[in-house]
C-alpha atoms as a PDB file:
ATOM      1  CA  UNK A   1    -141.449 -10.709 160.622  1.00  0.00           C
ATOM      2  CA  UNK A   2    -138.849 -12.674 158.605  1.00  0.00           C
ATOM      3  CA  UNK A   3    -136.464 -14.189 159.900  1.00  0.00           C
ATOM      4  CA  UNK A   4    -133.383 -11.044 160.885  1.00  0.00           C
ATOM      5  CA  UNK A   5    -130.626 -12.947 159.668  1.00  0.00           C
ATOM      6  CA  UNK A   6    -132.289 -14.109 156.567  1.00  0.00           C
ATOM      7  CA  UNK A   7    -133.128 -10.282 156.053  1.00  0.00           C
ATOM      8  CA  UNK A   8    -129.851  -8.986 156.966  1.00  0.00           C
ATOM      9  CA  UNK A   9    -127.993 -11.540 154.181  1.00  0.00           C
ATOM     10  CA  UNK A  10    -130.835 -11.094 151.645  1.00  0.00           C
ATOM     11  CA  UNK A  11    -130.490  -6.905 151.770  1.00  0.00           C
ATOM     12  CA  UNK A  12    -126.635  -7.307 151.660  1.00  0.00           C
ATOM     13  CA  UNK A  13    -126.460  -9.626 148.917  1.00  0.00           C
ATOM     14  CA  UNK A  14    -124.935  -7.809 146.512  1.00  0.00           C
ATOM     15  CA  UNK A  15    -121.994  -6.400 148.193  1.00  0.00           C
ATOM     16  CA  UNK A  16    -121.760 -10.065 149.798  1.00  0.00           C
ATOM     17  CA  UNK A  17    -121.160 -11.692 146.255  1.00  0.00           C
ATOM     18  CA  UNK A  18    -118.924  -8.925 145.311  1.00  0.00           C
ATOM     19  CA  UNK A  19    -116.405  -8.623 147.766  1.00  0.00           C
ATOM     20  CA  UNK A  20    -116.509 -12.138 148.066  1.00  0.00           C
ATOM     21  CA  UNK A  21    -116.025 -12.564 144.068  1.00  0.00           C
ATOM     22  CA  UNK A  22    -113.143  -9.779 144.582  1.00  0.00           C
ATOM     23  CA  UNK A  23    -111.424 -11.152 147.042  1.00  0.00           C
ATOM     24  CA  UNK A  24    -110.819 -14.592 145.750  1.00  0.00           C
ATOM     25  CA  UNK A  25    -110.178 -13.383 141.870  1.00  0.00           C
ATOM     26  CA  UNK A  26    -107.918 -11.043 143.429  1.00  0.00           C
ATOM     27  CA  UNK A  27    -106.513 -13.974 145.448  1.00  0.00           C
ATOM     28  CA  UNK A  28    -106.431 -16.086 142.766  1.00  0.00           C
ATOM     29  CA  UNK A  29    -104.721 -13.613 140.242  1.00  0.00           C
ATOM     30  CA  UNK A  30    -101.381 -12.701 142.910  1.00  0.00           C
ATOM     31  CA  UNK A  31    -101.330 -16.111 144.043  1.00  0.00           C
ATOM     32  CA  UNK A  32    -100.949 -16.865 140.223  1.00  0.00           C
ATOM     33  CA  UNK A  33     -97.781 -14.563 140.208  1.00  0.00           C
ATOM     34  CA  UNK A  34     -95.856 -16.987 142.520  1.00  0.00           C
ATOM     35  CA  UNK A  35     -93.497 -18.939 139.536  1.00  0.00           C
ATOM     36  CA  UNK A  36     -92.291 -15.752 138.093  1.00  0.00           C
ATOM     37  CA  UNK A  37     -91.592 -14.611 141.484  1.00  0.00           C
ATOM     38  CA  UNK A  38     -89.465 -18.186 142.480  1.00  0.00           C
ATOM     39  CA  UNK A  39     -87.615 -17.639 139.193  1.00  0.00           C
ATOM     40  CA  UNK A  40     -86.446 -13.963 140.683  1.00  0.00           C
ATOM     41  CA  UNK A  41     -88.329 -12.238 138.256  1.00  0.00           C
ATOM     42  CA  UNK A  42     -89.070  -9.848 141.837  1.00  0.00           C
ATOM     43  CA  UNK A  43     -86.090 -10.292 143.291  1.00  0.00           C
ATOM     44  CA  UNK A  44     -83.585  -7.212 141.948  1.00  0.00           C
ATOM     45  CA  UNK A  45     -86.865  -4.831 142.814  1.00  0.00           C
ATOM     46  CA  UNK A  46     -86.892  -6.392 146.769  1.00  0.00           C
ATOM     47  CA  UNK A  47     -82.875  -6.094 146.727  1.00  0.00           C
ATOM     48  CA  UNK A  48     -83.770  -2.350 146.523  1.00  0.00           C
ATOM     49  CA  UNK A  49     -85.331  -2.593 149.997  1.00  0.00           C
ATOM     50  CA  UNK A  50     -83.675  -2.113 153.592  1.00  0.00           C
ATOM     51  CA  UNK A  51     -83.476  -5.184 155.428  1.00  0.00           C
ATOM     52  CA  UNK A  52     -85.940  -3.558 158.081  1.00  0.00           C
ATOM     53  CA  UNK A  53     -88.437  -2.937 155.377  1.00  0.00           C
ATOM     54  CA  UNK A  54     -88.325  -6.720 153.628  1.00  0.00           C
ATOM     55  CA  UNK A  55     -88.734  -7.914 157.334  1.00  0.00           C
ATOM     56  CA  UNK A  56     -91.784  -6.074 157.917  1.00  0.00           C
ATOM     57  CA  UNK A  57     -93.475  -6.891 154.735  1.00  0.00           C
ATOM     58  CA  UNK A  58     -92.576 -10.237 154.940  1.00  0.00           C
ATOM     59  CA  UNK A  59     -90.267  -9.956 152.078  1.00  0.00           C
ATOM     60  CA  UNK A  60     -87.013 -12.268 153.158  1.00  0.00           C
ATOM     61  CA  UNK A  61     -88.296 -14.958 151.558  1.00  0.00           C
ATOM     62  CA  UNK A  62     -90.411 -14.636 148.925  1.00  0.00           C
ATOM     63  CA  UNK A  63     -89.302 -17.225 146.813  1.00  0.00           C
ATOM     64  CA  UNK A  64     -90.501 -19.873 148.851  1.00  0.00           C
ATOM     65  CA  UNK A  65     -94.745 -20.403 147.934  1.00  0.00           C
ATOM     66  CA  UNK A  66     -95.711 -19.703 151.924  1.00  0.00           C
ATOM     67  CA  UNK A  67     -93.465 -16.677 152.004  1.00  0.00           C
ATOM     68  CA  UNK A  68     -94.555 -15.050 148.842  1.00  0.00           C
ATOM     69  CA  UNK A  69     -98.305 -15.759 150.080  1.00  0.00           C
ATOM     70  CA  UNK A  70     -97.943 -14.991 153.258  1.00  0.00           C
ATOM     71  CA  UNK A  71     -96.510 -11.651 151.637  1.00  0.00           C
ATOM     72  CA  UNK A  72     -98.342 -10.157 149.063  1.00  0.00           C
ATOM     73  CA  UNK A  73    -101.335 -12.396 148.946  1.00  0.00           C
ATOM     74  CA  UNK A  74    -102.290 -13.011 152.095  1.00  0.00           C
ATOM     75  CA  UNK A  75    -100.518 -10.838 154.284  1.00  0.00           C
ATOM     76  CA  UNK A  76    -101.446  -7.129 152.153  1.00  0.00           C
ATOM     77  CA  UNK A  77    -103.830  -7.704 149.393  1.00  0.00           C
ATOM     78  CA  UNK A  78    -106.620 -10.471 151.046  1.00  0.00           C
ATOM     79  CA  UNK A  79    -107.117  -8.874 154.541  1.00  0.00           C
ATOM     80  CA  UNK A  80    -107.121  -5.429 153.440  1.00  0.00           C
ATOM     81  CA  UNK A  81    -110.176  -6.107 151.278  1.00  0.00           C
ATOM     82  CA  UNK A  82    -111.875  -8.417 153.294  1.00  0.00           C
ATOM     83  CA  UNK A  83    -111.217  -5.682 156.847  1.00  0.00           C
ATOM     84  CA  UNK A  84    -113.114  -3.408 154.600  1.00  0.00           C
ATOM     85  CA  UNK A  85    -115.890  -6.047 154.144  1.00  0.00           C
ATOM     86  CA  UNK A  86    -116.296  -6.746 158.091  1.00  0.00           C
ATOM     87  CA  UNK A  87    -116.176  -3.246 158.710  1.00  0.00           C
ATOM     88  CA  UNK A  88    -118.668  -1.644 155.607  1.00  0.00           C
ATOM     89  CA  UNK A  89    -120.920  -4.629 157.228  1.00  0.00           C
ATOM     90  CA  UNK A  90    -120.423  -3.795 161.456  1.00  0.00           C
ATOM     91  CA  UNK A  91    -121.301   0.084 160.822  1.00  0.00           C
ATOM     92  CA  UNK A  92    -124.132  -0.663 158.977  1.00  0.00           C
ATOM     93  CA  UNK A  93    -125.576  -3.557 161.623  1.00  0.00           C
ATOM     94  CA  UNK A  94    -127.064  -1.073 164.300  1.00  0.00           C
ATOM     95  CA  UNK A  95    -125.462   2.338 163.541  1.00  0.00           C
ATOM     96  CA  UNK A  96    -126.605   2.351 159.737  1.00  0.00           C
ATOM     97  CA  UNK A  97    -130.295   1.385 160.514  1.00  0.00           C
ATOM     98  CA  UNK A  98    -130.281   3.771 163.292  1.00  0.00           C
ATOM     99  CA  UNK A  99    -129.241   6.481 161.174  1.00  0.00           C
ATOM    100  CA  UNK A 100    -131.686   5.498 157.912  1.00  0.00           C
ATOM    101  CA  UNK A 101    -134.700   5.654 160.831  1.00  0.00           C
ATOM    102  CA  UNK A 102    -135.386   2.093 160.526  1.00  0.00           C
ATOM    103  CA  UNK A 103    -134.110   1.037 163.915  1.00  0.00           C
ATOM    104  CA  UNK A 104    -137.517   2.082 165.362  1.00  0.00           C
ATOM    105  CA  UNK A 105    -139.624   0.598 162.733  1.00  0.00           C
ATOM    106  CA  UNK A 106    -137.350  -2.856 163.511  1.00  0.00           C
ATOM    107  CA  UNK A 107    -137.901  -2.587 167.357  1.00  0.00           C
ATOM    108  CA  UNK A 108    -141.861  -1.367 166.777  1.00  0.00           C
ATOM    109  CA  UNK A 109    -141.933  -5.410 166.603  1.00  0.00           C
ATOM    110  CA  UNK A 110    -141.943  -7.950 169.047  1.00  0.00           C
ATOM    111  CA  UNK A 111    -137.851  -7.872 168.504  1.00  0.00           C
ATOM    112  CA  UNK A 112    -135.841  -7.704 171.768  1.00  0.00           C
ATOM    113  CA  UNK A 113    -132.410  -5.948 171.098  1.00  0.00           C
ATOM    114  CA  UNK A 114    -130.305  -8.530 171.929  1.00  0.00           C
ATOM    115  CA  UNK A 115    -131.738 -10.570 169.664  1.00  0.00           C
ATOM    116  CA  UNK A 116    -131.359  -8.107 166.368  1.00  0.00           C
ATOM    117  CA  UNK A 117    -127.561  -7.450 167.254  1.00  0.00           C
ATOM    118  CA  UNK A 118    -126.770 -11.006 167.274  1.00  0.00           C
ATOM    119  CA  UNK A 119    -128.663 -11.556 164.144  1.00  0.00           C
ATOM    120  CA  UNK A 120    -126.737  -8.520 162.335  1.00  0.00           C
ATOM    121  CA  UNK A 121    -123.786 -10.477 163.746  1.00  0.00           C
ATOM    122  CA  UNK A 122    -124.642 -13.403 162.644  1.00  0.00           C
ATOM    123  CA  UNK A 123    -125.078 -12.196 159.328  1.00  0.00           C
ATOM    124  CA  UNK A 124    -121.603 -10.874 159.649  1.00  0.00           C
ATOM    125  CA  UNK A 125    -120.265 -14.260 160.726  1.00  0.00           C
ATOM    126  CA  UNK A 126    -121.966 -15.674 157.644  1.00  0.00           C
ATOM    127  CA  UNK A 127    -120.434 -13.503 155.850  1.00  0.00           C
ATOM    128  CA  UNK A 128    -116.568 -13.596 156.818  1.00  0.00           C
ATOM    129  CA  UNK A 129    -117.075 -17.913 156.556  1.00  0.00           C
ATOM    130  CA  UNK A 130    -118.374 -17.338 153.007  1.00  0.00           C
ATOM    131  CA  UNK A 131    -115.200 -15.063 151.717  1.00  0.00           C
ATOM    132  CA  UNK A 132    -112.843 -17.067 153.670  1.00  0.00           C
ATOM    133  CA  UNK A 133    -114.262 -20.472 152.390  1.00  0.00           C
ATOM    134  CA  UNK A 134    -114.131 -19.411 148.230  1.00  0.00           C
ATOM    135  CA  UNK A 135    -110.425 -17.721 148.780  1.00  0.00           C
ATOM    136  CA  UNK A 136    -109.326 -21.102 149.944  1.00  0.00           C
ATOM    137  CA  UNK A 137    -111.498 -22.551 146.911  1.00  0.00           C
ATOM    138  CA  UNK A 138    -109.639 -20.198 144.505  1.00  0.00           C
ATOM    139  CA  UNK A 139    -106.585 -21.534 146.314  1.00  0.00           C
ATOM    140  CA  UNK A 140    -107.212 -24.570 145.359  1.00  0.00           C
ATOM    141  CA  UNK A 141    -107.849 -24.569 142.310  1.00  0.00           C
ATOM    142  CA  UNK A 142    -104.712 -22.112 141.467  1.00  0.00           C
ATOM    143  CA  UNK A 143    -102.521 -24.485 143.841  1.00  0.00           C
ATOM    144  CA  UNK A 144    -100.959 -26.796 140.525  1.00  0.00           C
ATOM    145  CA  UNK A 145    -100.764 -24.508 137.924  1.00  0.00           C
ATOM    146  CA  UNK A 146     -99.430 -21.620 140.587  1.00  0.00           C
ATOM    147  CA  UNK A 147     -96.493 -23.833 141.455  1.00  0.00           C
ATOM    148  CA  UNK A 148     -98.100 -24.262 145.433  1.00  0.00           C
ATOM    149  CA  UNK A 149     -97.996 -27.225 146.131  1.00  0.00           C
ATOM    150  CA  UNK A 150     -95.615 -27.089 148.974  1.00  0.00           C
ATOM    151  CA  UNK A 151     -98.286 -25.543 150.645  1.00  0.00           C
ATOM    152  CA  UNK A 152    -100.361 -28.355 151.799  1.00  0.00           C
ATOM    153  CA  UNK A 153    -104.790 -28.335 151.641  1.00  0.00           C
ATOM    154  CA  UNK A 154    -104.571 -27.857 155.768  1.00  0.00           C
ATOM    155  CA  UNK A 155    -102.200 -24.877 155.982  1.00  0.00           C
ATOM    156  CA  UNK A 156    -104.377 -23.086 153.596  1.00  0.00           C
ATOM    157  CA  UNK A 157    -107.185 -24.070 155.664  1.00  0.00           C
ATOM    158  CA  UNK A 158    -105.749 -22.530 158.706  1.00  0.00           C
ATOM    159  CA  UNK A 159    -104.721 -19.072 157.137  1.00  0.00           C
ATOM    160  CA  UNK A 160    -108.325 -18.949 155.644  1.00  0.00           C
ATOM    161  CA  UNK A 161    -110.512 -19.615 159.001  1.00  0.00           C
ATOM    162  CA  UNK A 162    -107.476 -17.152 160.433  1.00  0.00           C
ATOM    163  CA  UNK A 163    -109.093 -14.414 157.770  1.00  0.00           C
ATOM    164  CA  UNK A 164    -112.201 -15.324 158.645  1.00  0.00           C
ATOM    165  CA  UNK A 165    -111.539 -14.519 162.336  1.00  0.00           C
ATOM    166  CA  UNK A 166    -109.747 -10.942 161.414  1.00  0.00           C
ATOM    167  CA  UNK A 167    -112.808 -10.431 159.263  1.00  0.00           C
ATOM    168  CA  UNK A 168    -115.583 -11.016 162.367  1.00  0.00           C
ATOM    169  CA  UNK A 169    -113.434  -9.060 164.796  1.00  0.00           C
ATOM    170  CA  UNK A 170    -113.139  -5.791 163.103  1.00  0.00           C
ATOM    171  CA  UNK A 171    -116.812  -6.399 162.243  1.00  0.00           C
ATOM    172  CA  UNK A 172    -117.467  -6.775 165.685  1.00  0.00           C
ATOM    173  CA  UNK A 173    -115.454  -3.801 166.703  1.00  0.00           C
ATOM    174  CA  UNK A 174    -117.677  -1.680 163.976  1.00  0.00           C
ATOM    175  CA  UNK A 175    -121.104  -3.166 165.130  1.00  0.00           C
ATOM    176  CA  UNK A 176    -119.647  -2.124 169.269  1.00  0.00           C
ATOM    177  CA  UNK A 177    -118.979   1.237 168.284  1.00  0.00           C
ATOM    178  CA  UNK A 178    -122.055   1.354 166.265  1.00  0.00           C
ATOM    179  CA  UNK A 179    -124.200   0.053 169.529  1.00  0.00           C
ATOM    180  CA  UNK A 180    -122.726   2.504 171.863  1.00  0.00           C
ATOM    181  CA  UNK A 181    -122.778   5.543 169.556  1.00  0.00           C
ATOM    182  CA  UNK A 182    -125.731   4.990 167.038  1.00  0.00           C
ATOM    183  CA  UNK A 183    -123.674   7.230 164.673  1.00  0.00           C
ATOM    184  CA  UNK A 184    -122.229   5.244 161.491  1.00  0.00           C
ATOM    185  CA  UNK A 185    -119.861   7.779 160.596  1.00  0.00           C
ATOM    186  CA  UNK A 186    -118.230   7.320 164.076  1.00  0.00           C
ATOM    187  CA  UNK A 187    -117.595   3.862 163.675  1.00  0.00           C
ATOM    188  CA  UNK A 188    -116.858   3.596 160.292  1.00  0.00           C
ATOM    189  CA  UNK A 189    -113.665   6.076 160.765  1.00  0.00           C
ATOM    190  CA  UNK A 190    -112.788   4.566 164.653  1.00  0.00           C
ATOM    191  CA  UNK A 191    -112.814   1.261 163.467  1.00  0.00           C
ATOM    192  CA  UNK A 192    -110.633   1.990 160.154  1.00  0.00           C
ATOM    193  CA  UNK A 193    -108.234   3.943 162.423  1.00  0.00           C
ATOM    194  CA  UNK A 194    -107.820   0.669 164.803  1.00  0.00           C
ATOM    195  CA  UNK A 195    -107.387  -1.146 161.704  1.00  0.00           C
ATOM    196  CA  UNK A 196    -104.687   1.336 160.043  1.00  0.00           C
ATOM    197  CA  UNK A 197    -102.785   1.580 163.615  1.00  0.00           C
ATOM    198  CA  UNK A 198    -103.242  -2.272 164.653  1.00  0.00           C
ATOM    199  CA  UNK A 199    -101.623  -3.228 161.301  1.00  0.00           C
ATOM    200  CA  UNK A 200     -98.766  -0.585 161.597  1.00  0.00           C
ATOM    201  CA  UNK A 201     -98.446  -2.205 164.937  1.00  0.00           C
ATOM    202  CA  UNK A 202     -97.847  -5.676 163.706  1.00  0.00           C
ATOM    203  CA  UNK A 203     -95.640  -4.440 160.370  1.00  0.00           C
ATOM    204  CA  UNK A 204     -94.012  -2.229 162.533  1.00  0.00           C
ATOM    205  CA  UNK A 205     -93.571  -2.752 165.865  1.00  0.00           C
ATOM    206  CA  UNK A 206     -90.533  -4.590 165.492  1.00  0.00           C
ATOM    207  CA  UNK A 207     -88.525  -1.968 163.634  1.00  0.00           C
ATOM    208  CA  UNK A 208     -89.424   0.596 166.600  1.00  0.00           C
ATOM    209  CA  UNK A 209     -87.916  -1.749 169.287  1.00  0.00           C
ATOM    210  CA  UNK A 210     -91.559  -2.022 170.616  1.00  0.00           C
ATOM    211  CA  UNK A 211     -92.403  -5.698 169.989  1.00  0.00           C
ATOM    212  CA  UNK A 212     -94.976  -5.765 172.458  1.00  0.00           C
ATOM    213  CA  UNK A 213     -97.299  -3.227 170.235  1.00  0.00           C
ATOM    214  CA  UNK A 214     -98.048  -6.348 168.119  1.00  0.00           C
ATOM    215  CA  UNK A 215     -99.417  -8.284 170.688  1.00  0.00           C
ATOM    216  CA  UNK A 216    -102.568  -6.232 170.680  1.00  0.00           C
ATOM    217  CA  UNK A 217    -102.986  -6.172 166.868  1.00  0.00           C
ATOM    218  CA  UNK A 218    -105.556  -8.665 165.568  1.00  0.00           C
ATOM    219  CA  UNK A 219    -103.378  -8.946 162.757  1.00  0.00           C
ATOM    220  CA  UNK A 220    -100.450 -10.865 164.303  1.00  0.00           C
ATOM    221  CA  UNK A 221    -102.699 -13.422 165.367  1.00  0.00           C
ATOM    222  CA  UNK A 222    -104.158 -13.680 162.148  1.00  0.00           C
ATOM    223  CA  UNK A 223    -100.834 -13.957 160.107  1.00  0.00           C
ATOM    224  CA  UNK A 224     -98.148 -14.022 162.868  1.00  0.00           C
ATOM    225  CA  UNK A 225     -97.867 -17.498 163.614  1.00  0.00           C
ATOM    226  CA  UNK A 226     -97.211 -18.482 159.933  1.00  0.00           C
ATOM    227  CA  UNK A 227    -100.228 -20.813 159.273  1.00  0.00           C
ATOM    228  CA  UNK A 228     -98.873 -21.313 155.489  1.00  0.00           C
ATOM    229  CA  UNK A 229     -96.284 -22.831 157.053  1.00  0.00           C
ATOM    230  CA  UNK A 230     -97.509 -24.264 160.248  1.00  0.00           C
ATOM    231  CA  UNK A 231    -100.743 -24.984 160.055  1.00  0.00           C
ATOM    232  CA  UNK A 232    -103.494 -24.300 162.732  1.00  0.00           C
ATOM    233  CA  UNK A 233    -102.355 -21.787 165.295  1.00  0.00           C
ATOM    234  CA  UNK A 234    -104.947 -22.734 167.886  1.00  0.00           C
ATOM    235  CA  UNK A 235    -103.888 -20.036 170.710  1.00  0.00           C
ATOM    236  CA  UNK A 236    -103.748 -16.993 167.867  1.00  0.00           C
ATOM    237  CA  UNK A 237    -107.487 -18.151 166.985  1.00  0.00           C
ATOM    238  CA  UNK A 238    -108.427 -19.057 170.366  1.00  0.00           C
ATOM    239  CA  UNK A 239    -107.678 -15.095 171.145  1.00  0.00           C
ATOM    240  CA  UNK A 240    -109.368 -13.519 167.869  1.00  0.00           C
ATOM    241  CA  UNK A 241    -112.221 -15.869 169.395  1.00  0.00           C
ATOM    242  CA  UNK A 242    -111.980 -14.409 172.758  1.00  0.00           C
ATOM    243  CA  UNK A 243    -111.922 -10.846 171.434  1.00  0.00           C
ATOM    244  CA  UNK A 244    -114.822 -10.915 169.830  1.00  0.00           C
ATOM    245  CA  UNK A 245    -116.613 -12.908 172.524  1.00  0.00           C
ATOM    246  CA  UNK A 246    -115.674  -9.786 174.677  1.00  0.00           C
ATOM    247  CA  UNK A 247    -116.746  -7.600 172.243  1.00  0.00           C
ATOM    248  CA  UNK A 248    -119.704  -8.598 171.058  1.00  0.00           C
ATOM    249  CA  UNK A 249    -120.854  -9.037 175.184  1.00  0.00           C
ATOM    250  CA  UNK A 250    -120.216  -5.260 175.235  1.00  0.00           C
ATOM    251  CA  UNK A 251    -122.011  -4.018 171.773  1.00  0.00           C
ATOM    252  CA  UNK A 252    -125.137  -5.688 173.804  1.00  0.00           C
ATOM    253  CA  UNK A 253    -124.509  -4.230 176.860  1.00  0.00           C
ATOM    254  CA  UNK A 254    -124.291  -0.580 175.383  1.00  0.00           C
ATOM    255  CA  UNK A 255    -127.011  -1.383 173.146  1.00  0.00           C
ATOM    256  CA  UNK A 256    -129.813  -2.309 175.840  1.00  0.00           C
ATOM    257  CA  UNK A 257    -128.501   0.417 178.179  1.00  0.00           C
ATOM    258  CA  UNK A 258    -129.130   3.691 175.397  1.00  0.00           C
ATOM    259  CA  UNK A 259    -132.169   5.617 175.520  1.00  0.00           C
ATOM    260  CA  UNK A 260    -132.902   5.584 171.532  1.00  0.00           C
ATOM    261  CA  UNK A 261    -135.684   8.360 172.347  1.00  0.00           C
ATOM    262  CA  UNK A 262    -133.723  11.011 172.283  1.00  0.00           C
END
């Protein structure tokens, strides 16, 4: 057989190159925004909002390049397309194949099932690095004419390998559910629910008096710690690590314990 991750990234190459191409032109284009922003050209609209609200969109200080970023660009626009990457990719790892009828054909081989899941995950990892690594390209090379250069070639280094993490982990959450319940419906709408509710939790949380809530939202370790501002936040990514070490360890452990005969 050919290699399973080459497969995987070969049969997903298209939607690869365009949500990777979307993502960073879409980067790219808001992040482009930022000097009619610093010259208040948003600043009556944001007025309009209540304090509560500007807090929890990350609105009080938008005229600064890592608070307009970490904002709009970066804290809205870049992780909700690229969550919808990691998770389109995670249902489609186990649960799609299982669902097409070409799970059997796949395990028909001398293919153990650890070894495909970590391949479809590796593909996924692949995947997340390659969209993170041309949004910080198309950072880059917006960073002079966009007015960013207060934001230094690190910092936008750590908030990209952040996105990258956010990316595997709901990816990883998709390809568990997927593993345990061989239905791709069923983890495509789970995992978007934990993603809708996990970001409420971290917008939100706060204005709710229940600050605690965004402790267990991948999101406030992807963006919570400010990396535009200050740089690598090695405990946030040491626990988006952890989670999907812990995840992933499960999706195999459900995986080799079904009975795909019935």
């Amino acid at each position: 057989m050919p290699d399973l991750l080459t497969k995987t990234l070969w049969d997903g190459r298209r939607a690869l190159a365009a949500f990777t191409a979307g993502t960073a032109l879409l980067a790219a284009m808001y992040a482009g925004f930022y000097p009619q922003v610093a010259e208040g050209a948003m600043g009556q609209t944001v007025e309009g909002f209540s304090p509560a609200l500007r807090q929890a969109l990350r609105m009080e200080d938008l005229a600064s390049a890592a608070g307009y970023l970490g904002s709009s660009v970066f804290g809205i626009i870049v992780p909700l397309v690229a969550v919808i990457f990691g998770i389109a990719t995670g249902t489609r790892a186990i649960a799609g194949d299982e669902e097409a009828g070409y799970l059997d054909l796949l395990l028909a081989h001398p293919v153990s099932r650890t070894r495909l899941l970590l391949h479809r995950f590796a593909a996924l990892t692949t995947g997340a690095i390659l969209i993170a690594a041309v949004v910080l390209l198309a950072m880059l090379a917006v960073r002079p004419g966009a007015r960013l250069d207060s934001i230094t070639v690190g910092h936008f280094t750590a908030q990209c390998l952040a996105l990258a993490l956010l990316i595997i982990v709901f990816g990883t959450i998709a390809i568990t559910i997927g593993a345990a319940t061989g239905s791709r419906p069923t983890a495509l709408a789970t995992t978007a629910g934990i993603a809708v509710l996990t970001y409420a939790a971290s917008t939100l949380a706060g204005q709710i008096g229940a600050d605690i809530l965004r402790y267990a939202s991948p999101f406030h370790y992807y963006i919570g710690g400010e990396p535009l501002r200050n740089g690598f936040q090695w405990a946030d990514l040491s626990i988006l690590t952890a989670t999907t070490a812990i995840l992933l360890t499960v999706a195999v452990a459900a995986f080799n314990r079904r009975d795909l005969t019935s």
